[in-house]
Protein backbone atom coordinates (compact mmCIF):
# COMPACT_ATOMS: atom_id res chain seq x y z
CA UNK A 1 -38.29 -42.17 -83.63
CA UNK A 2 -35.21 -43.58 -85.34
CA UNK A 3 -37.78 -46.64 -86.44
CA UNK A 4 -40.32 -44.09 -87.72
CA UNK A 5 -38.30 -41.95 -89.95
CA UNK A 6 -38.36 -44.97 -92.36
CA UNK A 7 -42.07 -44.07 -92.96
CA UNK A 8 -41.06 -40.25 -92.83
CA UNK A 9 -42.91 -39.99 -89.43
CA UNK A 10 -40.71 -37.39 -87.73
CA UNK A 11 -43.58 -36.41 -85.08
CA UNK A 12 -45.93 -37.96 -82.98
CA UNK A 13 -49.27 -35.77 -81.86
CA UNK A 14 -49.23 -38.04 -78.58
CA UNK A 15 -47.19 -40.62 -76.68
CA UNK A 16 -49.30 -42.58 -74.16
CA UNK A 17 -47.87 -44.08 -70.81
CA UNK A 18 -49.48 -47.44 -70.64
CA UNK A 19 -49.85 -49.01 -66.68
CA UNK A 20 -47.39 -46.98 -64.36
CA UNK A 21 -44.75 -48.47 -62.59
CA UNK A 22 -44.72 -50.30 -59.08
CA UNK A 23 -44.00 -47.64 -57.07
CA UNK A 24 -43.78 -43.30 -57.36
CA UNK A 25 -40.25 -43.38 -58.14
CA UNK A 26 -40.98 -45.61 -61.11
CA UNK A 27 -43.84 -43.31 -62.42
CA UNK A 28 -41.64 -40.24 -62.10
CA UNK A 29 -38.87 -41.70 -64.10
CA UNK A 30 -41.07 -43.19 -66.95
CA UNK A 31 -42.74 -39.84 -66.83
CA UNK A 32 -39.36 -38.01 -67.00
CA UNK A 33 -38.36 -40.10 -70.13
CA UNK A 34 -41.52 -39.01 -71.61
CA UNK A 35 -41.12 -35.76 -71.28
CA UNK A 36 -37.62 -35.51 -72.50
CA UNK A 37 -38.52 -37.14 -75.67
CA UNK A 38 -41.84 -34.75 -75.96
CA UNK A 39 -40.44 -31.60 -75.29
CA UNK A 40 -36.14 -31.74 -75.28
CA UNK A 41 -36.17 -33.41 -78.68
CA UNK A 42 -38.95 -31.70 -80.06
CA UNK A 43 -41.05 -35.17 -81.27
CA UNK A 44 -43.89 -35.10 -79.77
CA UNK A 45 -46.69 -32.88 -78.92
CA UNK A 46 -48.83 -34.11 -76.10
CA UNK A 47 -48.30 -36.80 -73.19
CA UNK A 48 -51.17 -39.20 -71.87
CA UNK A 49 -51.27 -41.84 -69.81
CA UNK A 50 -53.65 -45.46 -69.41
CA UNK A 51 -54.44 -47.15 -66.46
CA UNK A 52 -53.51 -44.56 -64.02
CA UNK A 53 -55.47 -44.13 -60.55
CA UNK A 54 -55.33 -40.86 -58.44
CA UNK A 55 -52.08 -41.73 -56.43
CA UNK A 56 -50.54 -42.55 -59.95
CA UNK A 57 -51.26 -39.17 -61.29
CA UNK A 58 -49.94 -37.43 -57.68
CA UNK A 59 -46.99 -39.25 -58.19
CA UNK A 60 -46.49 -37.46 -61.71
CA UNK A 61 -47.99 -34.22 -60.40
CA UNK A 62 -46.35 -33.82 -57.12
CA UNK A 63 -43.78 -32.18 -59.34
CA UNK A 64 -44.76 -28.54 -59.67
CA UNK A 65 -42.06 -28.43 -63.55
CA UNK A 66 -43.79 -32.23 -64.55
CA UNK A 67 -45.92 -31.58 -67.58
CA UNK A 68 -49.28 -32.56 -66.80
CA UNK A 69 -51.04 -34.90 -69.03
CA UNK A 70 -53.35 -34.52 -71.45
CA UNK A 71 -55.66 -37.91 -71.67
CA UNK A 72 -56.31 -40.67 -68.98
CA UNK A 73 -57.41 -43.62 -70.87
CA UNK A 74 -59.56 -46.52 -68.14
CA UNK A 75 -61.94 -49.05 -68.89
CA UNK A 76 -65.02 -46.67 -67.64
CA UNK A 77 -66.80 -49.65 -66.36
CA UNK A 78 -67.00 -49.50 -62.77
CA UNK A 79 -67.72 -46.19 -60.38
CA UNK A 80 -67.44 -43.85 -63.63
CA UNK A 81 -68.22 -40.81 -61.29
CA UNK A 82 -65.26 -41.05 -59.28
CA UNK A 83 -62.79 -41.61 -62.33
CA UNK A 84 -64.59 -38.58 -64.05
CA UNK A 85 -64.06 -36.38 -60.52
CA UNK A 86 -60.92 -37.17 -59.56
CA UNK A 87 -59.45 -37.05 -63.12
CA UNK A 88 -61.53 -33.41 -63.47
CA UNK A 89 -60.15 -32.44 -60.47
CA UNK A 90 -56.48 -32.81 -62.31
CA UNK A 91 -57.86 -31.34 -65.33
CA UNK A 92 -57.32 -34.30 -67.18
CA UNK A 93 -59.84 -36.06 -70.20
CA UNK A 94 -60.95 -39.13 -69.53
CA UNK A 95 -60.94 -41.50 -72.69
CA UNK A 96 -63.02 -44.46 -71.85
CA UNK A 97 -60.90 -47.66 -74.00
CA UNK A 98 -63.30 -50.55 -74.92
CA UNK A 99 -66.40 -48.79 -73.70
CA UNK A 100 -69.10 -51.20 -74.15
CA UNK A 101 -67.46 -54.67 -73.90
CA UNK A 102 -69.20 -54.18 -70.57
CA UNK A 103 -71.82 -52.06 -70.52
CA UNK A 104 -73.76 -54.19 -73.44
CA UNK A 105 -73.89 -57.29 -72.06
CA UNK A 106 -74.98 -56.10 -68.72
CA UNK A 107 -77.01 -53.34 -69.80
CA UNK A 108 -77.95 -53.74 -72.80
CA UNK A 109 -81.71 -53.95 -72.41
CA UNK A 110 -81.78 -50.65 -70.44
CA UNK A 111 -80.04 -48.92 -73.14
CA UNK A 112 -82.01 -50.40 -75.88
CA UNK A 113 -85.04 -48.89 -74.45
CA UNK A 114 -83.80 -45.55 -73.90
CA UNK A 115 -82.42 -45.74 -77.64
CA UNK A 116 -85.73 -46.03 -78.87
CA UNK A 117 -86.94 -42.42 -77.44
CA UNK A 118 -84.11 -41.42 -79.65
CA UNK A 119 -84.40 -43.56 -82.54
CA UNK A 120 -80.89 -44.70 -81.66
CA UNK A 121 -79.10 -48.03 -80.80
CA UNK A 122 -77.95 -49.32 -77.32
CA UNK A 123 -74.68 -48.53 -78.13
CA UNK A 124 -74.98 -45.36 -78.97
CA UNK A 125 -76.75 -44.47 -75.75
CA UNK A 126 -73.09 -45.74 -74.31
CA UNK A 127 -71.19 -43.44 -76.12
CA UNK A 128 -73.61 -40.73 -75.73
CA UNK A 129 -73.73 -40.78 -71.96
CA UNK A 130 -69.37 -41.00 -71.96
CA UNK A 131 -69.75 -37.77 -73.67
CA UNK A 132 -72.43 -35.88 -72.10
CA UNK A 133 -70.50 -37.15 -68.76
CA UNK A 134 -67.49 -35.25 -69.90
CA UNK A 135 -65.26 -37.77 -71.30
CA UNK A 136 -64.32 -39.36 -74.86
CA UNK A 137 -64.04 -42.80 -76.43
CA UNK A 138 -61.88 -45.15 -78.99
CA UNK A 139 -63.67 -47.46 -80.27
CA UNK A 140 -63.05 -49.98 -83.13
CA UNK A 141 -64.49 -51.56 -85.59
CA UNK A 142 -64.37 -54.05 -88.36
CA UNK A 143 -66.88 -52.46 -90.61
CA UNK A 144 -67.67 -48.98 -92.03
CA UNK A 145 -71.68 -49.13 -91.22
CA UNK A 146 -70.85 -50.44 -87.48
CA UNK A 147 -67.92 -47.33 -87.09
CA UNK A 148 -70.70 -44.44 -88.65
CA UNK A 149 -72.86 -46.18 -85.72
CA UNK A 150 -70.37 -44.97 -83.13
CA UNK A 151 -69.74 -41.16 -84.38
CA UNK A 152 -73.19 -40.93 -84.46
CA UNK A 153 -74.11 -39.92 -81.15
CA UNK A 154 -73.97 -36.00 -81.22
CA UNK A 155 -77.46 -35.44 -82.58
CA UNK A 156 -79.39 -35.85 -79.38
CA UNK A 157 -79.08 -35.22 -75.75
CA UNK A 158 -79.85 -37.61 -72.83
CA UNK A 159 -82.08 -36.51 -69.95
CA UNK A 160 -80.79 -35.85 -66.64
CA UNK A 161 -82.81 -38.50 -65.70
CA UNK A 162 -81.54 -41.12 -68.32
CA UNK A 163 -77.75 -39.93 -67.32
CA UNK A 164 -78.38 -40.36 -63.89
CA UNK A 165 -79.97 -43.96 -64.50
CA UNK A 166 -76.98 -45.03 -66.52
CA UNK A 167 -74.74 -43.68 -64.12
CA UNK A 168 -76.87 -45.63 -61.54
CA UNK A 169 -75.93 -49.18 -63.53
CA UNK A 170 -72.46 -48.16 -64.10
CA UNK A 171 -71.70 -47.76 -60.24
């Protein structure tokens, strides 16, 4: 924080713990660090973490006093319903990082035709099925048309049948 005051940054909204340590003892004691920072000194306001699988979380949660966090971010690209469940089951968002690096290439052509029902690009199918599955995405971009793309995906709705389709490629 001492770095940040130079830019008169004296709180952070969130602090993400990026890949856990080898083993639960690790996890707890990055986690502990976290929270001291977050909540003794007053700097930040929420705690995430990246990377983390169910044991990871346990080892976090297994403390009754551990503050629980807020965001998981994965690479949603493989068995998407059982990162959804078991980070639901913690109460914990899913925010899918990189979500169509993936999903394009593979699936692009499936997309693209359920886009057109919609009047709306491949990749915007993508990020419309992380959302309707209950999760968020960060995405980036190099150009102002191609990031309006991406934030454009709340004006429509995807059938079950389309969800459970993409969900169906995904696995």
């Amino acid at each position: 924080m001492s770095a940040m005051a130079a830019g008169n940054i004296d709180k952070l909204d969130m602090i993400m713990l990026d890949y856990p340590g080898p083993n639960d003892e690790s996890i707890r004691g990055q986690w502990q660090a976290f929270e001291e920072m977050a909540y003794m000194e007053k700097t930040v306001n929420d705690l995430a973490v990246s990377n983390f699988n169910p044991a990871q979380l346990d080892a976090i949660l297994v403390n009754p006093r551990a503050t629980k966090p807020t965001v998981n971010q994965l690479l949603l690209a493989k068995n998407p319903q059982s990162i959804l469940e078991y980070n639901a089951k913690r109460n914990i968002l899913v925010q899918a990082w990189s979500p169509l690096s993936r999903a394009l290439p593979r699936y692009g052509n499936e997309l693209d035709a359920i886009g057109k029902r919609y009047g709306k690009s491949a990749a915007q199918v993508g990020l419309r099925w992380i959302v309707q599955s209950g999760a968020a995405f960060c995405t980036q971009s190099k150009s102002r048309s191609h990031f309006e793309e991406d934030l454009n995906v709340f004006d429509f709705t995807l059938s079950d049948g389309e969800m459970a389709k993409i969900t169906q490629l995904a696995a």
